[in-house]
Every structure is written in C-alpha cells, then in structure tokens.
C-alpha atoms as a PDB file:
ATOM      1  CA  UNK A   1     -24.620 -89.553 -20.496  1.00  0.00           C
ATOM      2  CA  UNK A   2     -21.169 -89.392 -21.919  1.00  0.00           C
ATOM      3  CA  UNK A   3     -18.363 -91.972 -20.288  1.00  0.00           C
ATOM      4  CA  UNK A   4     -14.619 -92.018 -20.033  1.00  0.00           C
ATOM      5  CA  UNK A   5     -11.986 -94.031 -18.441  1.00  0.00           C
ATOM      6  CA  UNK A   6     -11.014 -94.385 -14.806  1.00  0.00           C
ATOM      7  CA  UNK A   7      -7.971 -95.980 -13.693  1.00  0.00           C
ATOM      8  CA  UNK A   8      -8.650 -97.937 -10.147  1.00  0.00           C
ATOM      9  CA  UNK A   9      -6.509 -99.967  -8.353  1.00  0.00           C
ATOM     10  CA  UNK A  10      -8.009-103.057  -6.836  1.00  0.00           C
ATOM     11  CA  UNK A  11      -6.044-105.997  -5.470  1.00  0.00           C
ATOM     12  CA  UNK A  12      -2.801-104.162  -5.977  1.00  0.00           C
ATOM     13  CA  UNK A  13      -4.071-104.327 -10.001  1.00  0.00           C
ATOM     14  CA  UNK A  14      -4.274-101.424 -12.187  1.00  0.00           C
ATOM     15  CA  UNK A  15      -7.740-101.567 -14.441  1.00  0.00           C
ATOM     16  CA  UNK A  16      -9.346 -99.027 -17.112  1.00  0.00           C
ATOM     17  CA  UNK A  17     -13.207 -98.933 -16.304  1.00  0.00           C
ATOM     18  CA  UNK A  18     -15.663 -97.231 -18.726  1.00  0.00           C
ATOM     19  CA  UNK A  19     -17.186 -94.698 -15.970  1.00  0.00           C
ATOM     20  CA  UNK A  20     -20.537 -92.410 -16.757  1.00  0.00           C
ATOM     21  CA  UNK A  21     -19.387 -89.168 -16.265  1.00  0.00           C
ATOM     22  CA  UNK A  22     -20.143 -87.715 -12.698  1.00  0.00           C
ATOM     23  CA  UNK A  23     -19.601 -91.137 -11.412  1.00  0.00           C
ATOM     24  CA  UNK A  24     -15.736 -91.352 -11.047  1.00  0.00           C
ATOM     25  CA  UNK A  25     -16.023 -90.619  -7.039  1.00  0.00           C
ATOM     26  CA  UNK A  26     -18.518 -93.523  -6.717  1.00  0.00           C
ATOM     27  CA  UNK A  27     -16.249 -95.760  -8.793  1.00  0.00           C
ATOM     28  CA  UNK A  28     -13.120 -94.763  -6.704  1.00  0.00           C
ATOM     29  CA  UNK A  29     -14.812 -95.449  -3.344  1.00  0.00           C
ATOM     30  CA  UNK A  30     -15.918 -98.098  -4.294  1.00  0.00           C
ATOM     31  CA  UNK A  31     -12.540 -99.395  -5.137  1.00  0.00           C
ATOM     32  CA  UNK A  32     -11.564 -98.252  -2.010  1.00  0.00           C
ATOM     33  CA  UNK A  33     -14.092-100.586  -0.251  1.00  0.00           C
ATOM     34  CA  UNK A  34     -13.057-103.814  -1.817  1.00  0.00           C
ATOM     35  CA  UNK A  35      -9.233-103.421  -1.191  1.00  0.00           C
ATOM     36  CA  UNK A  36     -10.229-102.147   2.118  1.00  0.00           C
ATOM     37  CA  UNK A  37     -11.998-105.799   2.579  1.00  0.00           C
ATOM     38  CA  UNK A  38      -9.322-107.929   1.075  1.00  0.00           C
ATOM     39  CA  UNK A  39      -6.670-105.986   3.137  1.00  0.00           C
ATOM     40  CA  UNK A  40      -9.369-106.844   6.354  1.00  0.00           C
ATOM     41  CA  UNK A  41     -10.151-110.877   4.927  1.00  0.00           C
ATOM     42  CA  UNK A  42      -5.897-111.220   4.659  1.00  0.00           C
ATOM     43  CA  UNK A  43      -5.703-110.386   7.857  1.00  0.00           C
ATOM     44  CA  UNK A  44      -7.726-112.385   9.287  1.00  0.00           C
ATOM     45  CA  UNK A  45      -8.025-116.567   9.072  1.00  0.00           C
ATOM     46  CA  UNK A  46      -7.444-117.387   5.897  1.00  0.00           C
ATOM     47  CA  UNK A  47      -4.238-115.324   5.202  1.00  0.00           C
ATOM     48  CA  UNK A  48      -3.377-117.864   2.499  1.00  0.00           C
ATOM     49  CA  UNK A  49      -6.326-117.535   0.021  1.00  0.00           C
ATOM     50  CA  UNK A  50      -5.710-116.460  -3.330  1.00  0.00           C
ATOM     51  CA  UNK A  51      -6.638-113.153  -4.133  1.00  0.00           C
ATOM     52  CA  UNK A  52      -8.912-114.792  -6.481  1.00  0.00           C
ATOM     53  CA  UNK A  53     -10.527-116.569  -3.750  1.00  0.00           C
ATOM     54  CA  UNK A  54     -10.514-113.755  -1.199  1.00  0.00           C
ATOM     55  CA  UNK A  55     -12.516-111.771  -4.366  1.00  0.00           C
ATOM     56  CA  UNK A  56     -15.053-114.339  -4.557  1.00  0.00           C
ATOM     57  CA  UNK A  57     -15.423-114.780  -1.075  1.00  0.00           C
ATOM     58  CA  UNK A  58     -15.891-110.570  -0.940  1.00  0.00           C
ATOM     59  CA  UNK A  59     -17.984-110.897  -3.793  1.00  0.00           C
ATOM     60  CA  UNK A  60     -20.566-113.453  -1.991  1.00  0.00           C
ATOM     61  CA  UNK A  61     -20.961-111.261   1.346  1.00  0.00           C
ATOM     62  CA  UNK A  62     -21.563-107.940  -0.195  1.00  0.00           C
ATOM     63  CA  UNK A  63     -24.263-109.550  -2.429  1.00  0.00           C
ATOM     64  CA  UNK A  64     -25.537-111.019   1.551  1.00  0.00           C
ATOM     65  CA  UNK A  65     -24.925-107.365   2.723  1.00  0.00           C
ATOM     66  CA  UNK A  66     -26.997-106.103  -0.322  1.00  0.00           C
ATOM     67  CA  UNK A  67     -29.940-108.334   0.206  1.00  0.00           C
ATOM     68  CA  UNK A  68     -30.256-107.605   3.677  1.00  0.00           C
ATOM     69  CA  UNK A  69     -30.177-103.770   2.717  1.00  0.00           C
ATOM     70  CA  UNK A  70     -32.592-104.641  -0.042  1.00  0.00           C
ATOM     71  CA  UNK A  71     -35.025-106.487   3.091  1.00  0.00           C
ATOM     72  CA  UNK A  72     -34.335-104.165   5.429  1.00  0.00           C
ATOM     73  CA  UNK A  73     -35.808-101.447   3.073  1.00  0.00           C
ATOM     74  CA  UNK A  74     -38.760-103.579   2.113  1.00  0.00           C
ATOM     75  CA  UNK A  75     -39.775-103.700   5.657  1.00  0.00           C
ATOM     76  CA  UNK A  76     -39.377-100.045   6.153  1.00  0.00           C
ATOM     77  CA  UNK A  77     -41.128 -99.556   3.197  1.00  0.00           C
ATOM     78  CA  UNK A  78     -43.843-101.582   4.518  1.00  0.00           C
ATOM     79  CA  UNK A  79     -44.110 -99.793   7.751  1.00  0.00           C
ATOM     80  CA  UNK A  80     -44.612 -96.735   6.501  1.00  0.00           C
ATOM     81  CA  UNK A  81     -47.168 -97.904   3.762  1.00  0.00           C
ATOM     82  CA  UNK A  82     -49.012 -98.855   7.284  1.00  0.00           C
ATOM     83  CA  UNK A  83     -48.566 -95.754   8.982  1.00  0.00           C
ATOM     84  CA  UNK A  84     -49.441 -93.636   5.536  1.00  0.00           C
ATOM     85  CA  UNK A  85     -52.909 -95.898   5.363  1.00  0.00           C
ATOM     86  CA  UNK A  86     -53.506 -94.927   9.455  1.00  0.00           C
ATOM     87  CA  UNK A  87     -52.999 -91.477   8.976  1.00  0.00           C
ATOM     88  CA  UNK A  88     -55.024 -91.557   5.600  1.00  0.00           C
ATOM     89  CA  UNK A  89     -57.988 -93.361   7.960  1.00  0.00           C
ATOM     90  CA  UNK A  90     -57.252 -91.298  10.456  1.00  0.00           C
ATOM     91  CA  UNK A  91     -58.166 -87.829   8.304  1.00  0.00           C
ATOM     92  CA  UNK A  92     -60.469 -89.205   7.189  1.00  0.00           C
ATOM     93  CA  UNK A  93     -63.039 -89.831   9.779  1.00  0.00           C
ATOM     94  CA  UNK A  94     -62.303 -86.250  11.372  1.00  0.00           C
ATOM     95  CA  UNK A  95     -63.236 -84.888   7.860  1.00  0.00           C
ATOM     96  CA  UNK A  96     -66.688 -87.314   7.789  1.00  0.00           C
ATOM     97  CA  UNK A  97     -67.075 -85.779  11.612  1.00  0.00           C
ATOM     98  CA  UNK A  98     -66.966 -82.657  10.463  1.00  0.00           C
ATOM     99  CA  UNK A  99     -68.871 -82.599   7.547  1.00  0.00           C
ATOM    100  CA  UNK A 100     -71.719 -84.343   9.630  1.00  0.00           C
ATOM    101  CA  UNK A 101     -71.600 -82.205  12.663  1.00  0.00           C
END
C-alpha cells in the first residue's frame, strides 16, 4: 500500500504525517477528535495546563476509552460464543430426534 503526506493540524500545530493511501479521512478525523478534546479539557478545570500536559492527559483517557472498548468487545464476544454453542446444542438434539424417530 503506497503512502503520502497529510498535513493535520493538531494543537493549533501544523504536522506532515506519512498516511497509507485511502486513509487520509481517518487521519483527518482523527485530528479532529483530539483538538476537539483539548478545546473541551481547556475549557474545563485546568484551563492552565500546558498543551503538552493537556496531550498527555488526552493521551491517557483515550488509551482508558480504548480498553474499555477492547473489554466491552471481549464480553460481547463471549456472549455470543455462548449463544453460538446453545444454538449448536440446540440443532443438534432435534437432528439426533429425528434421525431416531
């Protein structure tokens, strides 16, 4: 996959990011999303913070976010492994009741 350069803006900061091709939309929302936070995290207590800060502080809940998405998912996954196995069981013995009726 071929990859070119995307100019973002993030924390009123122009950067160059290597981008796979296909991916600039991603890489643009997702530059969205963090200035979106920092403009949200200024407003609120700690209106002082360095940017630095506020980027490290933005940095630490979106990995929390992400590993409650990642949980979340696990448990899903889970569930429907269960309900899969039931409904697996559940064939199952009508096809044995069939066969032996």
């Amino acid at each position: 996959m071929s990859q070119h350069t995307v100019t973002i803006n993030v924390a009123n900061k122009r950067l160059k990011v290597a981008c796979p091709a296909g991916h600039e939309s991603a890489l643009l929302l997702a530059a969205s999303e963090i200035n979106k936070r920092l403009e949200q995290d200024a407003k609120k207590k700690f209106p002082t913070k360095t940017v630095e800060q506020s980027l490290v502080m933005m940095s630490l809940n979106l990995a929390h976010d992400l590993i409650q998405v990642r949980n979340e998912q696990e448990q899903e996954r889970e569930r429907m492994q269960s309900k899969i196995e039931l409904l697996q069981t559940t064939i199952e013995q009508a096809v044995n009741r069939t066969k032996s009726a």
